[in-house]
N, C-alpha and C. Protein backbone atom coordinates (compact mmCIF):
# COMPACT_ATOMS: atom_id res chain seq x y z
N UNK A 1 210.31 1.76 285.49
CA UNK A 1 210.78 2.54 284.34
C UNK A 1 211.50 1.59 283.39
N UNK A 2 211.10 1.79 281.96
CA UNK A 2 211.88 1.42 281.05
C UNK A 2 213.19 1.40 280.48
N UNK A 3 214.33 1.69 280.69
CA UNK A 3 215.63 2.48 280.40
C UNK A 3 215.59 2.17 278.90
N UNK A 4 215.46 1.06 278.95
CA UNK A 4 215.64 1.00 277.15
C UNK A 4 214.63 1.39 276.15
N UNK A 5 213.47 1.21 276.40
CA UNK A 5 212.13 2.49 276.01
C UNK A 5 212.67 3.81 275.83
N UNK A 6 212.86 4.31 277.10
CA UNK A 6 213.59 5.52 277.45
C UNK A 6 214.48 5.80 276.43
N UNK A 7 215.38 5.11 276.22
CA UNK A 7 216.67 5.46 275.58
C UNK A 7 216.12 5.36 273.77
N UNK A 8 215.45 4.04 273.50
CA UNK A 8 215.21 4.31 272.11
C UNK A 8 214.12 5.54 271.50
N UNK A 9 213.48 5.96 272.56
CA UNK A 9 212.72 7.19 272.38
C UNK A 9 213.63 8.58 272.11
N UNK A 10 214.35 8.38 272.97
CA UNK A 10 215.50 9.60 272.71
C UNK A 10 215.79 9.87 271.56
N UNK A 11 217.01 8.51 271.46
CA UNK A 11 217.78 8.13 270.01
C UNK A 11 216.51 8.42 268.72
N UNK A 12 215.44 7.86 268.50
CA UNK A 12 214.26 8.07 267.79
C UNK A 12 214.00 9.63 267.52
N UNK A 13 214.21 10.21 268.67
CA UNK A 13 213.41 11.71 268.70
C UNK A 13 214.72 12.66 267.74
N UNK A 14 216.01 12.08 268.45
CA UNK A 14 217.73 12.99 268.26
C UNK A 14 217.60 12.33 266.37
N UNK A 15 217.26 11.49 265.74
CA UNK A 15 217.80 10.93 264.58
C UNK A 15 216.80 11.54 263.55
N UNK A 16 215.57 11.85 264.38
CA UNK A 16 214.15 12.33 263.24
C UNK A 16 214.41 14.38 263.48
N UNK A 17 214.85 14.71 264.38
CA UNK A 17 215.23 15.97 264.90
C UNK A 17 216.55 16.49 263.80
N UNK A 18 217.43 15.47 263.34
CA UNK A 18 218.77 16.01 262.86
C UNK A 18 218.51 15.92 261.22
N UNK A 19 217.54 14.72 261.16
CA UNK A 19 217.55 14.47 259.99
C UNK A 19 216.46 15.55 259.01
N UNK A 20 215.43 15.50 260.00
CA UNK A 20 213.82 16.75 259.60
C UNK A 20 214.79 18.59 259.48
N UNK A 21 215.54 18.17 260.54
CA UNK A 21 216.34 20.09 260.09
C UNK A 21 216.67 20.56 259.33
N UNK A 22 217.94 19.52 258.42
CA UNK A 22 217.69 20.08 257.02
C UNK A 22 216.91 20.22 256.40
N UNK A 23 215.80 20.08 256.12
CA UNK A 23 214.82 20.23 255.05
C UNK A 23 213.65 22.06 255.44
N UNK A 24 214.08 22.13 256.50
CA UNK A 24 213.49 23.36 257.17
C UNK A 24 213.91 24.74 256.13
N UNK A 25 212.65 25.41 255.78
CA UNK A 25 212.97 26.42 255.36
C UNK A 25 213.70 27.71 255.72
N UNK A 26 214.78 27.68 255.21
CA UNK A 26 215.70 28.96 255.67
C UNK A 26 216.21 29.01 257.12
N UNK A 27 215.88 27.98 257.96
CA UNK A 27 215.60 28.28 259.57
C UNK A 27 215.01 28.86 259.91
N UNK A 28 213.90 28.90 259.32
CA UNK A 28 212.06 30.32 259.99
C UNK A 28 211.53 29.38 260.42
N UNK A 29 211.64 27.93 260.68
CA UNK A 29 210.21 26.53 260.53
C UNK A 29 211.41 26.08 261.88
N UNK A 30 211.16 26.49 263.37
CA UNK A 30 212.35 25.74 264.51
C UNK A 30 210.98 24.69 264.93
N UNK A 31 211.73 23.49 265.08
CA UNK A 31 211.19 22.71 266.00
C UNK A 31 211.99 21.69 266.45
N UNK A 32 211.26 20.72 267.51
CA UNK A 32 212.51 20.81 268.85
C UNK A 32 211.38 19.16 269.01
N UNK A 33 212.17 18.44 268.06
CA UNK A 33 211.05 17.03 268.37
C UNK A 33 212.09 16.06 269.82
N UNK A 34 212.96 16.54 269.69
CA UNK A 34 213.78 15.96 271.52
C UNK A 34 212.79 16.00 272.44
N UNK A 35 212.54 17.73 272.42
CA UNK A 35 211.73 17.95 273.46
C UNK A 35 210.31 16.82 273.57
N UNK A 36 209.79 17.14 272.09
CA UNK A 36 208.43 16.18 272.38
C UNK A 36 208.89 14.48 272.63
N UNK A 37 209.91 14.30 272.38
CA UNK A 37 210.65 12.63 272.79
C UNK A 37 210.78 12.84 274.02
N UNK A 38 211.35 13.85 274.99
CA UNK A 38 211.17 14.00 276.64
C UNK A 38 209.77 13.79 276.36
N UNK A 39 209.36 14.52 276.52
CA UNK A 39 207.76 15.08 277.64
C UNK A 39 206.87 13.83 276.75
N UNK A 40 207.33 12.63 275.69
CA UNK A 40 206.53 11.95 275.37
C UNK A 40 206.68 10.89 276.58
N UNK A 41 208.91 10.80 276.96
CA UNK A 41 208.94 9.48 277.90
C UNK A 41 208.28 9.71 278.94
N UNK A 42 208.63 11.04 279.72
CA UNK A 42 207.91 11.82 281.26
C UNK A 42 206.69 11.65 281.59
N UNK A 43 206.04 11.76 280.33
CA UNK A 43 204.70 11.22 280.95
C UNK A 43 204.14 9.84 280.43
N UNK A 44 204.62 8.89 279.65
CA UNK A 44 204.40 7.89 279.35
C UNK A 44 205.14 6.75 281.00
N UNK A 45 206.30 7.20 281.22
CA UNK A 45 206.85 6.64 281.94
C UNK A 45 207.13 7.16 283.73
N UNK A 46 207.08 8.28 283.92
CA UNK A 46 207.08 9.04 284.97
C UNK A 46 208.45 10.11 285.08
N UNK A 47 208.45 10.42 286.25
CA UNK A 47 209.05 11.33 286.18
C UNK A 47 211.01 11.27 286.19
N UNK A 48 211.57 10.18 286.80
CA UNK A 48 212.50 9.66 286.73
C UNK A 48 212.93 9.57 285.07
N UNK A 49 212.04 8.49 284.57
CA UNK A 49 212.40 8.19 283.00
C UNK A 49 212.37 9.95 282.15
N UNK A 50 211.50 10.50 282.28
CA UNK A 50 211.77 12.53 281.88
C UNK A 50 213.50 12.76 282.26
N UNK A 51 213.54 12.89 283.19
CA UNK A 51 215.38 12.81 284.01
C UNK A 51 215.99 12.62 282.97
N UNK A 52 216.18 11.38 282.53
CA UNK A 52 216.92 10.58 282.15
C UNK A 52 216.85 10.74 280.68
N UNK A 53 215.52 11.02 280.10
CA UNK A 53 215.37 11.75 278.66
C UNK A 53 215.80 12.51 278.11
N UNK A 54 215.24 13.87 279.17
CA UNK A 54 216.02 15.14 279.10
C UNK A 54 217.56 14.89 279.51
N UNK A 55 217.69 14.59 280.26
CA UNK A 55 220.05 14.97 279.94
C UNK A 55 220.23 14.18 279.01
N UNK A 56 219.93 12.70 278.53
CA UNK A 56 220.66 12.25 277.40
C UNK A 56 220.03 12.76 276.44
N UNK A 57 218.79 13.45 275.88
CA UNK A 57 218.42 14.29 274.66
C UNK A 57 218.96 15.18 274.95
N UNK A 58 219.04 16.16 275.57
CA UNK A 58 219.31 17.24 275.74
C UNK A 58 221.21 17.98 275.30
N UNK A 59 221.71 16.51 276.00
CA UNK A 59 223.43 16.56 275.60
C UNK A 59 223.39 15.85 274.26
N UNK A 60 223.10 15.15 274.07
CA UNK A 60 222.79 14.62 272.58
C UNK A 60 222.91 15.87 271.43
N UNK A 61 222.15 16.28 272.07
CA UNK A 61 221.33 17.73 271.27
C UNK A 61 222.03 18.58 270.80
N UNK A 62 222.64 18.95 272.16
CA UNK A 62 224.03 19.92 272.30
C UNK A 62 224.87 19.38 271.58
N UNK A 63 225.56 18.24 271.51
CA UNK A 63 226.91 18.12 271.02
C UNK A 63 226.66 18.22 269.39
N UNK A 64 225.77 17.74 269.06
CA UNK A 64 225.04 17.67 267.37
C UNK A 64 225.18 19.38 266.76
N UNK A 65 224.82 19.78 267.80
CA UNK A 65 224.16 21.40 267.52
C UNK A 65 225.22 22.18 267.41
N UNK A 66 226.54 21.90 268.37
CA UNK A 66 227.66 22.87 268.09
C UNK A 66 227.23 24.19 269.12
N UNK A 67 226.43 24.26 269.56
CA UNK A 67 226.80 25.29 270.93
C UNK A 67 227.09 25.03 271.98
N UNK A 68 227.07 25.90 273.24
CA UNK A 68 227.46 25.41 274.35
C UNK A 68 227.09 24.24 274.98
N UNK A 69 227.42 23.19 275.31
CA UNK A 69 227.09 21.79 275.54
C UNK A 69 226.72 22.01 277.38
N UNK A 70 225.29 21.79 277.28
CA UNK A 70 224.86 21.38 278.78
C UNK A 70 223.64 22.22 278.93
N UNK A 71 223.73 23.24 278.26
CA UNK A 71 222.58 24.44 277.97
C UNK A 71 221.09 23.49 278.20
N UNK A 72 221.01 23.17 277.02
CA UNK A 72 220.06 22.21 276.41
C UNK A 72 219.56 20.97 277.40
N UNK A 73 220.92 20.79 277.82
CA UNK A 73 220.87 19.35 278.68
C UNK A 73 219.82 19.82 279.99
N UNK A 74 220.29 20.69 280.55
CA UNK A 74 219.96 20.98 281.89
C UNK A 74 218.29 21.37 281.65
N UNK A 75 217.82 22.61 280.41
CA UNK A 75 216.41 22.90 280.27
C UNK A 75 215.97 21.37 279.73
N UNK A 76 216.57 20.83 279.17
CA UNK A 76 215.40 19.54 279.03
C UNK A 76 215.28 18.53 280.13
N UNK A 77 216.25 18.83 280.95
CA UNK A 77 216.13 17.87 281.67
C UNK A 77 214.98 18.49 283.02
N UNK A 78 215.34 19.94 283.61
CA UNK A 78 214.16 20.06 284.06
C UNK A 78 212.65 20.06 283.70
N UNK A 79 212.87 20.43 281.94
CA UNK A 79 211.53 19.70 281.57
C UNK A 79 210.78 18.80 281.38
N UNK A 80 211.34 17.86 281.49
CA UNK A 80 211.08 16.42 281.46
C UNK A 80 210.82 15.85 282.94
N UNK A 81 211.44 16.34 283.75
CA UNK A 81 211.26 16.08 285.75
C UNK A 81 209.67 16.24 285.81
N UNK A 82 209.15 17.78 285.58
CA UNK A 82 208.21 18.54 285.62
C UNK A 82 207.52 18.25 285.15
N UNK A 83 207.19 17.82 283.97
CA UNK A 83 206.07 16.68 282.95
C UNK A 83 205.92 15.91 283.38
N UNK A 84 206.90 15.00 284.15
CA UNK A 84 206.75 13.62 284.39
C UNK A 84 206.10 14.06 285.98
N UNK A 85 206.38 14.90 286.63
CA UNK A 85 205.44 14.90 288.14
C UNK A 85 204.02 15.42 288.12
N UNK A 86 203.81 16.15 286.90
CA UNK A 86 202.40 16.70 285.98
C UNK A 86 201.99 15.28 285.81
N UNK A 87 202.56 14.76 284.98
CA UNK A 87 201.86 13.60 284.32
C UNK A 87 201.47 12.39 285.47
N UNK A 88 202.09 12.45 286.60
CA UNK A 88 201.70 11.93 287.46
C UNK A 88 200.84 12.00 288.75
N UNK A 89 200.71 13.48 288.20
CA UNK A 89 199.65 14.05 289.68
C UNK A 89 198.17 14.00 289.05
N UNK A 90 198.47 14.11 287.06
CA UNK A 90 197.21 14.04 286.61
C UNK A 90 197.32 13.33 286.00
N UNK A 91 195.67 12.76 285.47
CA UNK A 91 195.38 12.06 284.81
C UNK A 91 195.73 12.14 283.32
N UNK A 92 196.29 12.36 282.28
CA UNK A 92 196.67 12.48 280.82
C UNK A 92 195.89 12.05 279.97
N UNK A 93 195.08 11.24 280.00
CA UNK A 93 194.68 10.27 279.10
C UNK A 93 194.54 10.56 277.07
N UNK A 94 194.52 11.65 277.35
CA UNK A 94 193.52 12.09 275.98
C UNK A 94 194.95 12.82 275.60
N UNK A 95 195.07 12.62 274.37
CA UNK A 95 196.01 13.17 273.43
C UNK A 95 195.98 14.50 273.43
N UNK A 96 195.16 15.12 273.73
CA UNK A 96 194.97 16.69 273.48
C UNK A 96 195.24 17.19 274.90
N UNK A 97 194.89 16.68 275.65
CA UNK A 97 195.78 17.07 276.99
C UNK A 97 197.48 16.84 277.15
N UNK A 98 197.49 15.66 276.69
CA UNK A 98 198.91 15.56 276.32
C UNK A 98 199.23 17.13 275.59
N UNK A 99 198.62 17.01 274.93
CA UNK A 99 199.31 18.55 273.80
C UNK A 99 199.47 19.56 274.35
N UNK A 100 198.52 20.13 275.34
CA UNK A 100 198.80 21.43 276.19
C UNK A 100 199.89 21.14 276.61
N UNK A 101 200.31 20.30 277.56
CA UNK A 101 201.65 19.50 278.59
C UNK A 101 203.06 20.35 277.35
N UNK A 102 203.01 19.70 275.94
CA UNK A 102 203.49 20.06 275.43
C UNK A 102 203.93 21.43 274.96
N UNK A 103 202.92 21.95 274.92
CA UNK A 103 202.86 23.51 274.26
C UNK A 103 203.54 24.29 275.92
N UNK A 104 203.01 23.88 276.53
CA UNK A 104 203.66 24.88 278.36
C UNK A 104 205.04 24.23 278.21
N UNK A 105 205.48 22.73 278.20
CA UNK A 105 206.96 22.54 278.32
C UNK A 105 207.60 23.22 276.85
N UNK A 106 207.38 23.51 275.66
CA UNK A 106 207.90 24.05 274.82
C UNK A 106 208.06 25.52 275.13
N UNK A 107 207.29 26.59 275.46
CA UNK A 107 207.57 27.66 276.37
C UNK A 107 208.61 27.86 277.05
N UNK A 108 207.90 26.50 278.61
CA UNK A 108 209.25 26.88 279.45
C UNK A 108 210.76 26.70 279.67
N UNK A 109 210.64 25.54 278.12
CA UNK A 109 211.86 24.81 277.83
C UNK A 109 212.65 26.53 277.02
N UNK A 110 211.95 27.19 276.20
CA UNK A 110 212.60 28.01 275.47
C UNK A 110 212.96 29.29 276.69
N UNK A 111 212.51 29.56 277.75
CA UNK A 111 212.50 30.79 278.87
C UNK A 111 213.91 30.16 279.23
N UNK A 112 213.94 28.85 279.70
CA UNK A 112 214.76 28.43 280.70
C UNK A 112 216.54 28.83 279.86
N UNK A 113 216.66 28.30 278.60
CA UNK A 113 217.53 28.31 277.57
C UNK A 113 217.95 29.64 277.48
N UNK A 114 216.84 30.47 277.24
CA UNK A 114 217.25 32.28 277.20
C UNK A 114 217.61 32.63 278.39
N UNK A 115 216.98 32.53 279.60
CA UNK A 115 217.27 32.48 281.16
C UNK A 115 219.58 31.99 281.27
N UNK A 116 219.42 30.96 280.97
CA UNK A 116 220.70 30.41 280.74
C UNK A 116 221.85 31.16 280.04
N UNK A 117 221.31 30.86 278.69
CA UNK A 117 222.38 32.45 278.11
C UNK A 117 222.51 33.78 278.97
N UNK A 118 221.57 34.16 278.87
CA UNK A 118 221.60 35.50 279.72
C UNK A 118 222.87 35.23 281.12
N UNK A 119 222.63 34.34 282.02
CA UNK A 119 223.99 34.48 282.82
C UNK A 119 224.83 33.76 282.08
N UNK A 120 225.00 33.06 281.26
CA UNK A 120 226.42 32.50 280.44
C UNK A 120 226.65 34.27 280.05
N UNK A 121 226.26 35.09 279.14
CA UNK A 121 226.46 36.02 278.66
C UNK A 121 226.62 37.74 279.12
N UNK A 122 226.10 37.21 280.40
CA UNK A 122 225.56 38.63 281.19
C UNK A 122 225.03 39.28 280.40
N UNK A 123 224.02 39.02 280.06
CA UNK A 123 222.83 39.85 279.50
C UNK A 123 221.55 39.61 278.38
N UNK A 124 220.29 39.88 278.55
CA UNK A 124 219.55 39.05 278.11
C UNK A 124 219.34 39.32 276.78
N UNK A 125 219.72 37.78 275.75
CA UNK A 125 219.25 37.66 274.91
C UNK A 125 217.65 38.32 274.10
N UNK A 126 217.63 39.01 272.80
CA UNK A 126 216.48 39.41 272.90
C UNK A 126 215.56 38.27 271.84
N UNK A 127 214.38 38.04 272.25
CA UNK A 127 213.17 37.13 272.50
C UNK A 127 212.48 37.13 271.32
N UNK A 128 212.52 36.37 270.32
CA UNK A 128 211.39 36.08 268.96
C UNK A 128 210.46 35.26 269.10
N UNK A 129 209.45 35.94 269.38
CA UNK A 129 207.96 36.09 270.03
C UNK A 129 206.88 34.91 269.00
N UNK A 130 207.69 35.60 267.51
CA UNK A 130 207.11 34.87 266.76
C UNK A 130 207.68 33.37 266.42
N UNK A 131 209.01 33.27 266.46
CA UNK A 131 209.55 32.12 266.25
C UNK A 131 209.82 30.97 267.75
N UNK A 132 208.99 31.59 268.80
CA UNK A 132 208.23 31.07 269.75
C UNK A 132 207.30 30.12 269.95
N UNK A 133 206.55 31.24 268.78
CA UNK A 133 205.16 30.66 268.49
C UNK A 133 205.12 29.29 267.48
N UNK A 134 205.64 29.61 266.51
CA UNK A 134 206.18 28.84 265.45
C UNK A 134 206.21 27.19 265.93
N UNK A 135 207.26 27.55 266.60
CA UNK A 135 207.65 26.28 267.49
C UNK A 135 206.97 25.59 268.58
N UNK A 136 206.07 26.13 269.13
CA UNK A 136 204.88 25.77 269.76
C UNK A 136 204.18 24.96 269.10
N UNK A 137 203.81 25.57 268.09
CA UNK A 137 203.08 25.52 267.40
C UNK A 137 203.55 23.82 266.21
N UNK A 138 204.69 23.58 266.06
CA UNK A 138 205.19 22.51 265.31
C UNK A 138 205.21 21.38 266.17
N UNK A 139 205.50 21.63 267.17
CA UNK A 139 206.36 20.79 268.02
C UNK A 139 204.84 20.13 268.93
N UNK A 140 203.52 21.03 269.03
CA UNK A 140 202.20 20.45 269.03
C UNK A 140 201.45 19.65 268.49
N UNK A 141 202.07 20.06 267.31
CA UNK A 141 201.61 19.16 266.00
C UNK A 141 201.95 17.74 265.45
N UNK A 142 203.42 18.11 266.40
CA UNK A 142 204.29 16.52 266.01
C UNK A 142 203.85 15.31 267.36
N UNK A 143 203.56 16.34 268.53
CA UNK A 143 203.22 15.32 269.64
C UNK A 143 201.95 15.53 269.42
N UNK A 144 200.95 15.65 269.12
CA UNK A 144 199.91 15.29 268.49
C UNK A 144 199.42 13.88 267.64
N UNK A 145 200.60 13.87 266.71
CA UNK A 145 200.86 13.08 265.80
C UNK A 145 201.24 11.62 266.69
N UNK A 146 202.06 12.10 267.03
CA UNK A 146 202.96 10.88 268.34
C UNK A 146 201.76 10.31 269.57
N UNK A 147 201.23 11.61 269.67
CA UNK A 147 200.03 10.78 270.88
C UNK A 147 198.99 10.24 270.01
N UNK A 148 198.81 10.51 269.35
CA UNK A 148 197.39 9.58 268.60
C UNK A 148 198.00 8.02 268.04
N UNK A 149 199.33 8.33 267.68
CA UNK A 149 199.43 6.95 266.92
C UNK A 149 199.76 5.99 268.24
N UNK A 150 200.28 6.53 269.30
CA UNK A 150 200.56 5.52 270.34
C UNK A 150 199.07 5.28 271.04
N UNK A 151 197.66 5.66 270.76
CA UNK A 151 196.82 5.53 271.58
C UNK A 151 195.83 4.49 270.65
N UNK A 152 196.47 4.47 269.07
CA UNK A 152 195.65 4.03 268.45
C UNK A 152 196.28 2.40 268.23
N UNK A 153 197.61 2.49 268.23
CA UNK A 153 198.50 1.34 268.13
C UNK A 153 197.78 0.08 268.65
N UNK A 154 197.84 -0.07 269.57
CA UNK A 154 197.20 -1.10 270.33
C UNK A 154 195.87 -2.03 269.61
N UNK A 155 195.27 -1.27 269.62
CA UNK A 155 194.02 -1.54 268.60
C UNK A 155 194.30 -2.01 267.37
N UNK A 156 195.20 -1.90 266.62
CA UNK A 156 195.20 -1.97 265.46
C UNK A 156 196.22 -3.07 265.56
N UNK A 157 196.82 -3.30 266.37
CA UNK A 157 197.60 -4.57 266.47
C UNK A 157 196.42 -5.63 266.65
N UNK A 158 195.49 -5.47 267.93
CA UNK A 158 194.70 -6.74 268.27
C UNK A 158 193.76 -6.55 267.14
N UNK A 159 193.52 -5.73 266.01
CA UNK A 159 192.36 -6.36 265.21
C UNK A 159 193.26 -7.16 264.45
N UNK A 160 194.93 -6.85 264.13
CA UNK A 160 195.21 -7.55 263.04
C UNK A 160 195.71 -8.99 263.45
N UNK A 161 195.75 -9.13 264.53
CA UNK A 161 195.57 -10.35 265.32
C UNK A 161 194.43 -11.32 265.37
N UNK A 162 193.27 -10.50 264.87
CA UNK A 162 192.22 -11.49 265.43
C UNK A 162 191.77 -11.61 263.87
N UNK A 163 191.99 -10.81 262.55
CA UNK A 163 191.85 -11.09 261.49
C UNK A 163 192.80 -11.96 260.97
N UNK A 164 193.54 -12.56 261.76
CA UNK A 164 194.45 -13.54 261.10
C UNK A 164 194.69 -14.54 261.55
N UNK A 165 193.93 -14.50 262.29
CA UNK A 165 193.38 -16.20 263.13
C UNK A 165 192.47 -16.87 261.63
N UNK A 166 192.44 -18.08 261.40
CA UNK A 166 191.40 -19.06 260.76
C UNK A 166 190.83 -19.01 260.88
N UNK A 167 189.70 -18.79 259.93
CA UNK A 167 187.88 -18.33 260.15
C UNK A 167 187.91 -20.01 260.82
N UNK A 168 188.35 -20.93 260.97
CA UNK A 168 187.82 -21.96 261.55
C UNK A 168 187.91 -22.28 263.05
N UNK A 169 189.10 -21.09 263.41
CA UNK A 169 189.27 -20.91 264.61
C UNK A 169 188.74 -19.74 265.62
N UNK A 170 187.79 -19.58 264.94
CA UNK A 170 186.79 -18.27 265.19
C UNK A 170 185.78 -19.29 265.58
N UNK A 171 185.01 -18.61 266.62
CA UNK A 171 183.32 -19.09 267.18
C UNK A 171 182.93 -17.89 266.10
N UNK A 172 181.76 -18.71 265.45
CA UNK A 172 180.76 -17.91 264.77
C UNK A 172 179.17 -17.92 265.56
N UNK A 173 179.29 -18.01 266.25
CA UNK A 173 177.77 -18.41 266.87
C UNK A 173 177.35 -17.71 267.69
């Protein structure tokens, strides 16, 4: 495992998360790019590095956010465990599988949070079905975004590597 991967993925996910919120319309547009910074380390890295994603995004999150501090910590952090033992029992390869991974941990990340209140509160929070969806739905879109450019990266480094070698240091033959 990476710790410092790990950690600048976080910091990356907590700085594009605080900064992208303001610009959100009215608060109808929720999305939760921490989460896709977990479930990007969890399964890039395994399930340990998820751990370690989720509580430091997760308290990160919390203290930024001004609600109860640990809420957050604890659902991301079991979401990130759970991705990362997914991501390790299966194969991932393809960005769009990645994305389902995403769309189920964005779900169960939001159950677990309402689950939570409900005994912080004794009694259950009631459930916006649509602003559920919403967020599914964004937060797919952004690890989408995130899995293609990390699958394409590579490539585009070694062509610009090999276009900048000296045509004289090239075999042409």
């Amino acid at each position: 495992m990476k710790v410092a991967a790990v950690l600048l993925t976080v910091l990356i996910a907590v700085v594009l998360q605080v900064t992208l919120a303001r610009y959100t319309v009215g608060g109808r547009w929720v999305f939760d790019l921490v989460l896709v910074g977990v479930v990007f380390a969890s399964l890039q890295w395994g399930a340990v590095a998820g751990l370690l994603a989720g509580t430091m995004g997760g308290l990160l999150q919390d203290v930024l956010s001004g609600g109860v501090v640990g809420v957050g910590g604890l659902a991301k952090t079991i979401v990130g465990f759970a991705t990362g033992g997914v991501g390790a029992q299966f194969v991932l390869v393809r960005p769009q599988a990645r994305v389902i991974i995403v769309v189920v941990a964005t779900v169960v990340h939001r159950l677990i949070i309402l689950a939570t209140y409900a005994l912080i509160d004794q009694r259950w929070p009631g459930v916006s079905w649509t602003g559920m969806l919403w967020e599914t739905g964004l937060n797919s879109l952004a690890a989408l975004v995130v899995f293609q450019a990390t699958n394409a990266l590579p490539g585009v480094i070694a062509r610009q590597r090999v276009s900048r070698r000296s045509s004289l240091s090239r075999r042409q033959w």
